[in-house]
Protein backbone atom coordinates (compact mmCIF):
# COMPACT_ATOMS: atom_id res chain seq x y z
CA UNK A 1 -93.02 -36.69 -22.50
CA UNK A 2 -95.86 -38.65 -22.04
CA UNK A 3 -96.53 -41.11 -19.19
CA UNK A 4 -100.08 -43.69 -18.29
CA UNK A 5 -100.41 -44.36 -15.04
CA UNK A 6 -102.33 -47.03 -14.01
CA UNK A 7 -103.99 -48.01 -11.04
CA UNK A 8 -106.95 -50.52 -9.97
CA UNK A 9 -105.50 -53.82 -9.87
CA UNK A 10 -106.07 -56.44 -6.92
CA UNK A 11 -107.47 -59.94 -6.30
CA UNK A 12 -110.81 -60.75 -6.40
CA UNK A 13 -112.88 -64.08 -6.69
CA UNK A 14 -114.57 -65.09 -9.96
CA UNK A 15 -117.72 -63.26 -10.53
CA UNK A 16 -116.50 -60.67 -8.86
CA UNK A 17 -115.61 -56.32 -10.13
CA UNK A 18 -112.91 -54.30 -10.38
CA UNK A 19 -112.08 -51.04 -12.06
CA UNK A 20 -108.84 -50.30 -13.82
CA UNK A 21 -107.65 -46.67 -14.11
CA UNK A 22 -105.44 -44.91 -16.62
CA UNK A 23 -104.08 -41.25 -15.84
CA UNK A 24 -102.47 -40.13 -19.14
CA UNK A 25 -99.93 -36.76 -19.12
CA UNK A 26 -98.30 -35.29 -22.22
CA UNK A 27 -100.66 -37.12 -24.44
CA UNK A 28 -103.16 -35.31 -26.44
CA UNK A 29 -106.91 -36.22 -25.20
CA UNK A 30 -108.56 -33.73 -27.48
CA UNK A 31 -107.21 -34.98 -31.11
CA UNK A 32 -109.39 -36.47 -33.46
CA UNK A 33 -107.29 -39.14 -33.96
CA UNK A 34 -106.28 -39.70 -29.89
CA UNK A 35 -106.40 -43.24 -28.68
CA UNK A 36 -106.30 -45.42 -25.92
CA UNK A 37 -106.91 -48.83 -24.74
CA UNK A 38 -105.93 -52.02 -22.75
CA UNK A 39 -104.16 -54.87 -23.52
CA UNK A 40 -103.03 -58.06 -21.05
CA UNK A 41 -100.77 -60.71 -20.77
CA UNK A 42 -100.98 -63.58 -18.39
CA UNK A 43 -97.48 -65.49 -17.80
CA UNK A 44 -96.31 -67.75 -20.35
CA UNK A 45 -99.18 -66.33 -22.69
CA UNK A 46 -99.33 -63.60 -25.56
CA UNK A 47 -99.90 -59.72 -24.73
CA UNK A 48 -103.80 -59.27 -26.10
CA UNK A 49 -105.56 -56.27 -27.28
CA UNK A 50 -109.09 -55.74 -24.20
CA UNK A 51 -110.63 -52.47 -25.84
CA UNK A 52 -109.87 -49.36 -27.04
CA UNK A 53 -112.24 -45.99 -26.68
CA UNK A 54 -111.69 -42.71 -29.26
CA UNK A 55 -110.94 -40.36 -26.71
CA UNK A 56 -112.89 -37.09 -29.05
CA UNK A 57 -115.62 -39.42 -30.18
CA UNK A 58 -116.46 -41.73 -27.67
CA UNK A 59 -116.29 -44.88 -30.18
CA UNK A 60 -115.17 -48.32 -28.47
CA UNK A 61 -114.22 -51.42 -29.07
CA UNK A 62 -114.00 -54.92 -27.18
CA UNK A 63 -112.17 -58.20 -27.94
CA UNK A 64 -114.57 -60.99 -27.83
CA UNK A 65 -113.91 -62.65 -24.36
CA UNK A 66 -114.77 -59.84 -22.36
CA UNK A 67 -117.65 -58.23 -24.31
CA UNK A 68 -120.48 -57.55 -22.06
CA UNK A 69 -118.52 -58.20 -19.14
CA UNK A 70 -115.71 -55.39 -19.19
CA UNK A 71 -116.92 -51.35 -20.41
CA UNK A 72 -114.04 -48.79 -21.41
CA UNK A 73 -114.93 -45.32 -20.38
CA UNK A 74 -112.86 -42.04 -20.33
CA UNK A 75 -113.03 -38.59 -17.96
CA UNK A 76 -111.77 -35.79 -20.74
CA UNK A 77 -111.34 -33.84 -17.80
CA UNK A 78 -109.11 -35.78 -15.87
CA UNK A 79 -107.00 -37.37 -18.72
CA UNK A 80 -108.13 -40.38 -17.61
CA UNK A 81 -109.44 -43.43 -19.69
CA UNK A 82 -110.69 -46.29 -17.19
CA UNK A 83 -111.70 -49.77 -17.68
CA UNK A 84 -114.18 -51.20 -15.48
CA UNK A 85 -114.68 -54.75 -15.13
CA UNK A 86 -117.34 -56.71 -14.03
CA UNK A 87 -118.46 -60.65 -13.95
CA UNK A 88 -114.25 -61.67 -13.61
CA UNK A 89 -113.27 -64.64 -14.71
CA UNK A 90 -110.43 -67.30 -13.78
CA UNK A 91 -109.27 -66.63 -16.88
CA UNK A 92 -108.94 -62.64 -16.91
CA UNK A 93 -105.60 -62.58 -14.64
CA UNK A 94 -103.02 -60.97 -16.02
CA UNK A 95 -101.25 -57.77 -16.16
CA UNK A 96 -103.12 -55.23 -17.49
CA UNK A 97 -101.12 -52.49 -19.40
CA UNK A 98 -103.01 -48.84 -20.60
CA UNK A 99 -101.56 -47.77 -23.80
CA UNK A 100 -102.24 -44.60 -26.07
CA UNK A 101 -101.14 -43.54 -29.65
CA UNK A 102 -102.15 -41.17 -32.25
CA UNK A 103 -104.68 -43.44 -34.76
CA UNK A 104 -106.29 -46.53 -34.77
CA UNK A 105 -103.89 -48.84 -36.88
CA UNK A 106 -101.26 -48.93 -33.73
CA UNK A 107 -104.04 -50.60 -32.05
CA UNK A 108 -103.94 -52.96 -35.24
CA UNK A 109 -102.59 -55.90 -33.46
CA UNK A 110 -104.97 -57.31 -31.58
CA UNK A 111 -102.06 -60.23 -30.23
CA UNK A 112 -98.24 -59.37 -29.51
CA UNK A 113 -96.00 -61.35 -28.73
CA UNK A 114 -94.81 -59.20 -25.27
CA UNK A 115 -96.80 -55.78 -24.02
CA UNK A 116 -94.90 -52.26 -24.74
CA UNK A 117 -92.30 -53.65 -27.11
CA UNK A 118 -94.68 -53.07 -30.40
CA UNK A 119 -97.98 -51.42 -30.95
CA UNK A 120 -99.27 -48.20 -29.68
CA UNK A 121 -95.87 -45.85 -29.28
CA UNK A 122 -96.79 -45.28 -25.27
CA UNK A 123 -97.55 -47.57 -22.49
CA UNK A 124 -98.48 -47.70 -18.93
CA UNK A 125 -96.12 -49.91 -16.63
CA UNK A 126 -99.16 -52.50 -16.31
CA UNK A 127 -101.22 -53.58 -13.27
CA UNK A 128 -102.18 -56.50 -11.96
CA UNK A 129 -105.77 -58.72 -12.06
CA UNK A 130 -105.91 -61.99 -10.22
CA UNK A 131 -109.32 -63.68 -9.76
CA UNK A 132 -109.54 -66.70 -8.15
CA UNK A 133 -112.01 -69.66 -8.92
């Protein structure tokens, strides 16, 4: 069975850093084809694709809002993909959800309509990001 656990979330004011962390059991880190990323949905608002990182090759990518600003990194060692966020915006709350699945097309969507119900085939129970103006 595979499980993501994250961890990281909080409150911070705009301008301001955090680091989001992603513990991932029964998934396979050292496949080719082993993915994992971040999407987040604010309330009221659609569940959006962050950035994704090739676990074997290192290869990322980044939506456009938060390209500079947030870096996706993993730990091959620990099974652990983390996303660390810097510059935060107003406009970056939301619940942040890890997700993982065996090739790129189930990271596809870059906009769902709700987090875990479509997409990559395993997600994280989210975390929370506030940042305050």
């Amino acid at each position: 069975e595979v499980q993501l656990v994250e961890s990281g979330g909080g409150s911070v004011e705009a301008g301001g850093s955090l680091r989001l962390s992603c513990t991932a059991s029964g998934f396979g880190f050292g496949f080719e084809d082993s993915y994992m990323g971040w999407y987040r949905q604010a309330p009221g608002k659609s569940c959006d694709l962050v950035s994704t990182i090739n676990i074997r090759r290192g290869t990322t990518t980044y939506s456009d809002p938060v390209k500079g600003r947030f870096t996706i990194s993993e730990d091959y060692a620990k099974n652990t993909v983390y996303l660390q966020m810097n510059n935060l915006k107003p406009d970056d709350t939301a619940v942040y959800y890890c997700a993982a699945a065996y090739g790129d097309h189930l990271f596809g969507a870059t906009r769902l309509t709700s987090c875990t119900l479509a997409g990559p085939k395993y997600w994280g129970q989210g975390t929370g990001v506030s940042v305050s103006s």
